[in-house]
Protein backbone atom coordinates (compact mmCIF):
# COMPACT_ATOMS: atom_id res chain seq x y z
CA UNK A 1 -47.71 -104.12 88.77
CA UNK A 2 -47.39 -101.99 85.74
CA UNK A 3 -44.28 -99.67 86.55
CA UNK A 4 -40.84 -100.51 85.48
CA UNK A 5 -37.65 -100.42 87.73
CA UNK A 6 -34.49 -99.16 86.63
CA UNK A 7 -33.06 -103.14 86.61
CA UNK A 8 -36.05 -103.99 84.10
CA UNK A 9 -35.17 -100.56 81.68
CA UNK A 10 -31.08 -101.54 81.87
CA UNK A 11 -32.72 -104.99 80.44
CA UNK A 12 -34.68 -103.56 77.89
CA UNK A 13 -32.18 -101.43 76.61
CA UNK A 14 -30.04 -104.73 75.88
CA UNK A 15 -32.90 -106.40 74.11
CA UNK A 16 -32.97 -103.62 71.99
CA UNK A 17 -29.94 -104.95 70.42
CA UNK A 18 -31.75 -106.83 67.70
CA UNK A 19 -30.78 -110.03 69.27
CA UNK A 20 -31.15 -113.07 71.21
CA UNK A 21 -29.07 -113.18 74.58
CA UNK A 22 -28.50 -116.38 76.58
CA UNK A 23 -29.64 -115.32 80.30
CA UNK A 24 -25.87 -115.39 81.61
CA UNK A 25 -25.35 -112.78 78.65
CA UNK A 26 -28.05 -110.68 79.76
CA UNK A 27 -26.23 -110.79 83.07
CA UNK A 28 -22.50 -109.53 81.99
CA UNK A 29 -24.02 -106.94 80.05
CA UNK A 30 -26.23 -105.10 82.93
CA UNK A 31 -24.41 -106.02 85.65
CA UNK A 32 -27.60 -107.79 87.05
CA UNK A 33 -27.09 -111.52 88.50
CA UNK A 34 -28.69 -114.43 86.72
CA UNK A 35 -31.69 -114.92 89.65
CA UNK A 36 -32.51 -111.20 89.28
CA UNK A 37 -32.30 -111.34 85.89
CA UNK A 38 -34.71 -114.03 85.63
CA UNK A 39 -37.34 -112.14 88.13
CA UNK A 40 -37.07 -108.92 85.95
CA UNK A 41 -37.69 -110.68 82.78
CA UNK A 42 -40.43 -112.50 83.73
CA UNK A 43 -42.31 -109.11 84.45
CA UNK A 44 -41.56 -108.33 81.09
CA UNK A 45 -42.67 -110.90 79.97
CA UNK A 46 -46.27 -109.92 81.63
CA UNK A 47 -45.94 -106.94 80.65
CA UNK A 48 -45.87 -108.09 76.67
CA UNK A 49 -42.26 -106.66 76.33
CA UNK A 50 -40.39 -109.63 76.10
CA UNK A 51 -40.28 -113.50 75.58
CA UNK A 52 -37.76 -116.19 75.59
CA UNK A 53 -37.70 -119.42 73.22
CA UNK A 54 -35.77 -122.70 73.32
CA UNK A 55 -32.97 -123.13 70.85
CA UNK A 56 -31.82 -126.49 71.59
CA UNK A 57 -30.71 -126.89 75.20
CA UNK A 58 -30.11 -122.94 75.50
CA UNK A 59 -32.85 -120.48 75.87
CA UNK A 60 -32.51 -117.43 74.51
CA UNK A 61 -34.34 -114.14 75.98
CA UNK A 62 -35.60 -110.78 73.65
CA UNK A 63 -38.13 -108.49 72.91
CA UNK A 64 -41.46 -109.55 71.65
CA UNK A 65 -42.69 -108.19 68.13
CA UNK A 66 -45.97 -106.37 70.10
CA UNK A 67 -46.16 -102.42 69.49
CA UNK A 68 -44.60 -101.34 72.28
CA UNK A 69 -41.65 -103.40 72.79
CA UNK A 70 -41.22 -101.94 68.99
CA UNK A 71 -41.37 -98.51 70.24
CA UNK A 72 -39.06 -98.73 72.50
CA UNK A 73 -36.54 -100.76 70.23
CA UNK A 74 -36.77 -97.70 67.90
CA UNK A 75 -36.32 -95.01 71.09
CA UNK A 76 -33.34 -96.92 71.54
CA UNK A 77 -31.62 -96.54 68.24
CA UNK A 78 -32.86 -93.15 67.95
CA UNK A 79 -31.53 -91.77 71.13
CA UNK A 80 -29.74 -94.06 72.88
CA UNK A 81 -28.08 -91.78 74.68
CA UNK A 82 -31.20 -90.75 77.21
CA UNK A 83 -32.15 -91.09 80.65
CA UNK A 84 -34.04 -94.51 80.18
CA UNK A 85 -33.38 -95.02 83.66
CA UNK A 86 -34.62 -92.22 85.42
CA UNK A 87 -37.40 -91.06 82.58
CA UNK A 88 -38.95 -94.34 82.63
CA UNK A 89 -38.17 -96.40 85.97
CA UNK A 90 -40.81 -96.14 89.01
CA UNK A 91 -43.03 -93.09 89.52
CA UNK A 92 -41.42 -91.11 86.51
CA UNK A 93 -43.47 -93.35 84.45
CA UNK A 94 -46.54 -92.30 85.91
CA UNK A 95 -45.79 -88.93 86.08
CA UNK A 96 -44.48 -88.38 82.54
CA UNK A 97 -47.34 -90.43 80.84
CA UNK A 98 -49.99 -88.03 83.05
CA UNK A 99 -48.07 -85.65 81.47
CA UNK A 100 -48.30 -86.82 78.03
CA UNK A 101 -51.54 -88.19 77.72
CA UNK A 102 -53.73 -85.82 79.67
CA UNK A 103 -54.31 -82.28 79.47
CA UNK A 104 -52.99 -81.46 82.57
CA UNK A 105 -52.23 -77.34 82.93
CA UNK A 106 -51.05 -77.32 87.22
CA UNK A 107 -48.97 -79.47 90.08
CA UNK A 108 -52.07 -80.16 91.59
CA UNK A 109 -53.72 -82.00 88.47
CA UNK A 110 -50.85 -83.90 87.65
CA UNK A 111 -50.71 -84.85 91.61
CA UNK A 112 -54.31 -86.19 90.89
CA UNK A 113 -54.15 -88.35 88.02
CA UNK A 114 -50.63 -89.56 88.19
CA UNK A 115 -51.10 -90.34 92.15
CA UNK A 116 -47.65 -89.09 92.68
CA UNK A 117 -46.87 -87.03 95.76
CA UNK A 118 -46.58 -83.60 95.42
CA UNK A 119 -42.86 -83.67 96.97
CA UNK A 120 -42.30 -86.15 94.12
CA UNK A 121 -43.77 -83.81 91.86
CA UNK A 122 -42.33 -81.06 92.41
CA UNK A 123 -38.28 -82.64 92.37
CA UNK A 124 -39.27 -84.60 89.21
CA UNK A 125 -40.32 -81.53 87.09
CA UNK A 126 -37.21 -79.75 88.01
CA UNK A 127 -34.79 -82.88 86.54
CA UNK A 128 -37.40 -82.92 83.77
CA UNK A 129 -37.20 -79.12 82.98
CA UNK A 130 -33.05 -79.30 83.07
CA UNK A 131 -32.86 -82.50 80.73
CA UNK A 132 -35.53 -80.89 78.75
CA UNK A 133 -37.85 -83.61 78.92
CA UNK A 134 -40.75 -81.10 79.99
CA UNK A 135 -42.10 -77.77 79.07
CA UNK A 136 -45.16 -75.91 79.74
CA UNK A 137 -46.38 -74.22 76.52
CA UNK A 138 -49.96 -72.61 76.05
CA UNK A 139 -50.66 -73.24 79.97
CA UNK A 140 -50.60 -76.97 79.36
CA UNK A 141 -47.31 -79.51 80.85
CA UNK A 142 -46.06 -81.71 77.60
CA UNK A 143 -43.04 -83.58 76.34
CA UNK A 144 -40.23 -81.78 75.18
CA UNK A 145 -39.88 -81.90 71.27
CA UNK A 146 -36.52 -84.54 71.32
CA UNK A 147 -38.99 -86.77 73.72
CA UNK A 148 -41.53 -87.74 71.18
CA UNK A 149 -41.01 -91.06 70.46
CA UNK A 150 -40.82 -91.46 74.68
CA UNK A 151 -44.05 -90.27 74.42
CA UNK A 152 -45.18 -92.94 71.76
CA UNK A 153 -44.04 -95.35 74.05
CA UNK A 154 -46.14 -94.39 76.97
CA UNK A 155 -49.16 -94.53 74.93
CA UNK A 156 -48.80 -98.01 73.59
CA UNK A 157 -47.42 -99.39 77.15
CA UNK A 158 -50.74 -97.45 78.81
CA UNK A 159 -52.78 -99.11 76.52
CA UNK A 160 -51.12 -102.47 76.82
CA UNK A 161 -51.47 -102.37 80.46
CA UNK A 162 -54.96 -100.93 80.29
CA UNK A 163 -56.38 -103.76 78.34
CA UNK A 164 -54.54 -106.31 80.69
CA UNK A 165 -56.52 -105.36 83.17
CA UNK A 166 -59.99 -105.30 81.41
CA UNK A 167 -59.06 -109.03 80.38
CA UNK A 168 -59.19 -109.71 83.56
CA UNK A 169 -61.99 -108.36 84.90
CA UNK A 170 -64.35 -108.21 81.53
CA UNK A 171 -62.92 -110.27 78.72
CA UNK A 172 -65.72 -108.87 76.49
CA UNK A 173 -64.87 -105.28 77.01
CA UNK A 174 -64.69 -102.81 74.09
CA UNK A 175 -62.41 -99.79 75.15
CA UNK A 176 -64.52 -96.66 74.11
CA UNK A 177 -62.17 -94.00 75.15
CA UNK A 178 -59.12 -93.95 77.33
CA UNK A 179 -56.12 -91.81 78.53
CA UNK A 180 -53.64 -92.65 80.87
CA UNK A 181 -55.06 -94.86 83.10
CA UNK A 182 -58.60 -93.70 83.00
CA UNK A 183 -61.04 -95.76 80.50
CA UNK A 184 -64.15 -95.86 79.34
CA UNK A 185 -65.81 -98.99 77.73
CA UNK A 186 -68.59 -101.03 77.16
CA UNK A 187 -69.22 -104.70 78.64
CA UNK A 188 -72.33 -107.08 78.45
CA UNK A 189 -73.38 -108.45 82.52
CA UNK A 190 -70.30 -107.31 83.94
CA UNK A 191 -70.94 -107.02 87.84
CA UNK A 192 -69.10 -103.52 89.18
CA UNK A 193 -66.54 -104.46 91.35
CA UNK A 194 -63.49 -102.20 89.90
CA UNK A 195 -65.09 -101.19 87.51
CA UNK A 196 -68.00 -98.40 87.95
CA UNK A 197 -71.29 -98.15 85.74
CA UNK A 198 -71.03 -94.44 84.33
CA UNK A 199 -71.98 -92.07 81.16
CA UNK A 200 -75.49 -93.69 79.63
CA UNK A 201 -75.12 -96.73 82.30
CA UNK A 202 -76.41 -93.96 84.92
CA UNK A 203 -78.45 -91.85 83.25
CA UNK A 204 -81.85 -93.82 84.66
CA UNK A 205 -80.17 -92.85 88.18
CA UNK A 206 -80.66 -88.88 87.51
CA UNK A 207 -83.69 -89.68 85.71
CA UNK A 208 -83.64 -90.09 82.24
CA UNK A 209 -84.74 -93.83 81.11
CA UNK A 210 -83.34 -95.88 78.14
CA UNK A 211 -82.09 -98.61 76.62
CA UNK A 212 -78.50 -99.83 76.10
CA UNK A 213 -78.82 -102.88 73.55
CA UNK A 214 -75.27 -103.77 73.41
CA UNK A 215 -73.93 -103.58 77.05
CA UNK A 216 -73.54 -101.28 79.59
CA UNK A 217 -70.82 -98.33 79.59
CA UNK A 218 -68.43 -99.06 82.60
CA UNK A 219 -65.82 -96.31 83.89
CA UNK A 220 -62.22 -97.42 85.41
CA UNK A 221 -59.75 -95.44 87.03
CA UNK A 222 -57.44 -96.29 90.04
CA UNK A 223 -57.78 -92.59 91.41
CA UNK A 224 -60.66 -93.06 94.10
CA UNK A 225 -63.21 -90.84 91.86
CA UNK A 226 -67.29 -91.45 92.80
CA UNK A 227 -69.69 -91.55 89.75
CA UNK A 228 -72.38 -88.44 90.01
CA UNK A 229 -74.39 -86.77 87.47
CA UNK A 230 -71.13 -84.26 86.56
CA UNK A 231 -68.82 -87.60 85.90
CA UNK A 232 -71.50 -89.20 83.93
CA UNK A 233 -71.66 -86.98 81.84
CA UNK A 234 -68.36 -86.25 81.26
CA UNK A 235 -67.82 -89.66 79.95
CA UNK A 236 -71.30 -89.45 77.96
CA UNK A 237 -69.56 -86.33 75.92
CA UNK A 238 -66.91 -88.94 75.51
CA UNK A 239 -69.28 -91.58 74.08
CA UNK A 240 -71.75 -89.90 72.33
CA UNK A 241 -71.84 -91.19 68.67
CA UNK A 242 -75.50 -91.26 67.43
CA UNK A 243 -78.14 -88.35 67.65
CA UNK A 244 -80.15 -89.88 70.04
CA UNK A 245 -77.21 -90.24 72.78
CA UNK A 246 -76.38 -86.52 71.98
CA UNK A 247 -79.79 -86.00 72.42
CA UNK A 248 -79.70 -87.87 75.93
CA UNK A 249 -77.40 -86.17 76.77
CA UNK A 250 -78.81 -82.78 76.32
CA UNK A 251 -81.74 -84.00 78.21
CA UNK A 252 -80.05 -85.04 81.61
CA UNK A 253 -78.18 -81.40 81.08
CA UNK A 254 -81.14 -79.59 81.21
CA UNK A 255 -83.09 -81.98 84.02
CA UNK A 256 -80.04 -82.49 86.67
CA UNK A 257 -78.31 -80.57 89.16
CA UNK A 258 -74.10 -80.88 88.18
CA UNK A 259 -71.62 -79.10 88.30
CA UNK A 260 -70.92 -77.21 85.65
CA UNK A 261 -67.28 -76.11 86.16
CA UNK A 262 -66.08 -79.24 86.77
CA UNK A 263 -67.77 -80.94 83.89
CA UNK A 264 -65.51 -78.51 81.48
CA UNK A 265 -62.73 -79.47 83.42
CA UNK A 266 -63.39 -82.70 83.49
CA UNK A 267 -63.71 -82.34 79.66
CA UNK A 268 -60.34 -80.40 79.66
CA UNK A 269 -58.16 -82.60 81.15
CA UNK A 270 -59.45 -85.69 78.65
CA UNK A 271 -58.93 -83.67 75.75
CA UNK A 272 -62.84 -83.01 75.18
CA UNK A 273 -63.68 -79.33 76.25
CA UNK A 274 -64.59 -77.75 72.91
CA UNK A 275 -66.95 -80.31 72.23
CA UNK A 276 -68.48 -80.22 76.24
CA UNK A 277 -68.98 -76.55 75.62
CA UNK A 278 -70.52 -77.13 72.16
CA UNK A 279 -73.76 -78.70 74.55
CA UNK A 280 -73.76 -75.96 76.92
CA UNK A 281 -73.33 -73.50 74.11
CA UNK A 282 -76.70 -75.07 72.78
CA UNK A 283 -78.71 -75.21 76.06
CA UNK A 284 -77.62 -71.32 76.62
CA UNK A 285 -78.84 -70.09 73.12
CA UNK A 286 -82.38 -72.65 73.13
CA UNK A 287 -80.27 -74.25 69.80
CA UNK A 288 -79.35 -71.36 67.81
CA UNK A 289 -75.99 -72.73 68.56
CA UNK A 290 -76.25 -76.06 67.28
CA UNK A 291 -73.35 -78.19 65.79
CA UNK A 292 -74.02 -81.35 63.59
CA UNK A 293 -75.69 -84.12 65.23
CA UNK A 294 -77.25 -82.21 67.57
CA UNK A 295 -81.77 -81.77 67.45
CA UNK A 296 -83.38 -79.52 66.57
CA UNK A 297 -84.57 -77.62 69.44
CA UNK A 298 -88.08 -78.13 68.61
CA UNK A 299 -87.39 -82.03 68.73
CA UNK A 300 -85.15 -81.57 71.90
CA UNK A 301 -88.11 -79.52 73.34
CA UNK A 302 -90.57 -82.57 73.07
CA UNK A 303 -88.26 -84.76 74.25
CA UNK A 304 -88.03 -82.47 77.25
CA UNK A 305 -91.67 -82.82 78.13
CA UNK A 306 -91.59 -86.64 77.56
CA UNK A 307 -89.05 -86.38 80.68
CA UNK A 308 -90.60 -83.90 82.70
């Protein structure tokens, strides 16, 4: 479980203290009783936020000295004086780091990728928009200004959690790309399971053939999302380094049937959609509209007809 409850943020927000708190300590000071105490902190302690160390026959409980439990020491002494509670505990979490970490411009989107219910939705963006925690500027839902350092938080806890779970299921994974809870990364004879072969992986699939020499590209995401030629390539635009992926790329735009629409949304929401219209700016103008890295259309041409 990666959420936090309101018992676990009332914990944190004594840690923050700069430090060390016997357990019955921890107790008197959140009101919390020394067995729940000791269930709450021990998710914490999962979740890479805190640790406790013997000192003699005592043992004495704080944060750890990773990058998020950091963040959120600082959040405290910035602005103590915050909804930890509420912004952070449960659902909230999911919705506000959707919020942050995705481009996300309608109900219905952040309804998708958070996998909150739109009732939920709907009464947490009204407390957000009266504690100012939420604004929609430029069409697009994001923090409000006095929540940044919430929002460095969410990233670093995301990404904590993220990589917990490709430990688990791929200890040689290499994250490629991620937001939120969506990732992207590469993996050497990893069986699919959770995890779904997508962007180059697939590209044999819709029929263009190559060769990955360092692994596989795998796709996670615990929204219930199938891999077709519009998703892979969404994620390709996400992993394309080297001309010849670019190139790729360009080729299994031309040769198969997606969606176009929802490839630049797609795109949009992970932060990618000038450079997704960049390759279907060059398709429409046969390369006149070609940004570095891409071929030549002469050389993209002949690779064409290789693939026909």
């Amino acid at each position: 479980m990666t959420l936090l409850s309101s018992g676990e943020i009332r914990l944190l927000h004594s840690l923050s203290m700069h430090r060390a708190w016997t357990p019955s300590e921890l107790s008197g000071a959140t009101g919390l009783s020394r067995p729940t105490v000791s269930t709450l902190f021990s998710h914490l302690s999962e979740l890479g936020l805190a640790r406790s160390e013997r000192v003699g026959r005592s043992k004495n409980l704080k944060l750890t000295d990773s990058k998020h439990a950091t963040l959120f020491r600082n959040m405290i002494a910035h602005s103590p004086n915050l909804r930890y509670e509420f912004l952070l505990g449960g659902k909230s979490l999911d919705l506000l780091a959707a919020i942050h970490l995705l481009t996300l411009s309608s109900v219905k989107e952040i309804e998708e990728f958070s996998r909150v219910s739109h009732v939920t939705v709907i009464k947490l963006l009204s407390h957000y928009r009266e504690l100012g925690a939420v604004r929609k500027r430029n069409g697009r839902y994001r923090l409000g200004v006095k929540y940044a350092m919430v929002g460095d938080f969410l990233r670093e806890f995301r990404s904590y959690t993220n990589l917990r779970i490709l430990r688990e299921g791929a200890p040689d994974a290499a994250v490629v790309w991620e937001r939120d809870r969506d990732m992207l990364f590469r993996s050497s004879g990893l069986s699919a399971g959770r995890f779904q072969p997508s962007a180059f992986s697939v590209f044999p699939k819709f029929g263009v053939d190559l060769f990955l020499a360092d692994g596989g590209y795998y796709f996670y995401t615990p929204r219930n999302v199938r891999i077709g030629p519009t998703e892979a390539l969404a994620h390709a635009v996400l992993a394309a380094e080297s001309p010849r992926e670019r190139t790729l790329l360009l080729v299994l735009m031309k040769k198969a049937r997606f969606d176009e629409e929802r490839f630049v949304w797609l795109s949009r929401v992970y932060g990618a959609e000038q450079v997704a219209r960049s390759y279907l700016a060059y398709l429409e103008t046969q390369g006149r509209a070609r940004r570095p890295g891409f071929p030549r259309w002469r050389e993209f041409s002949r690779r064409m007809r290789e693939y026909a």
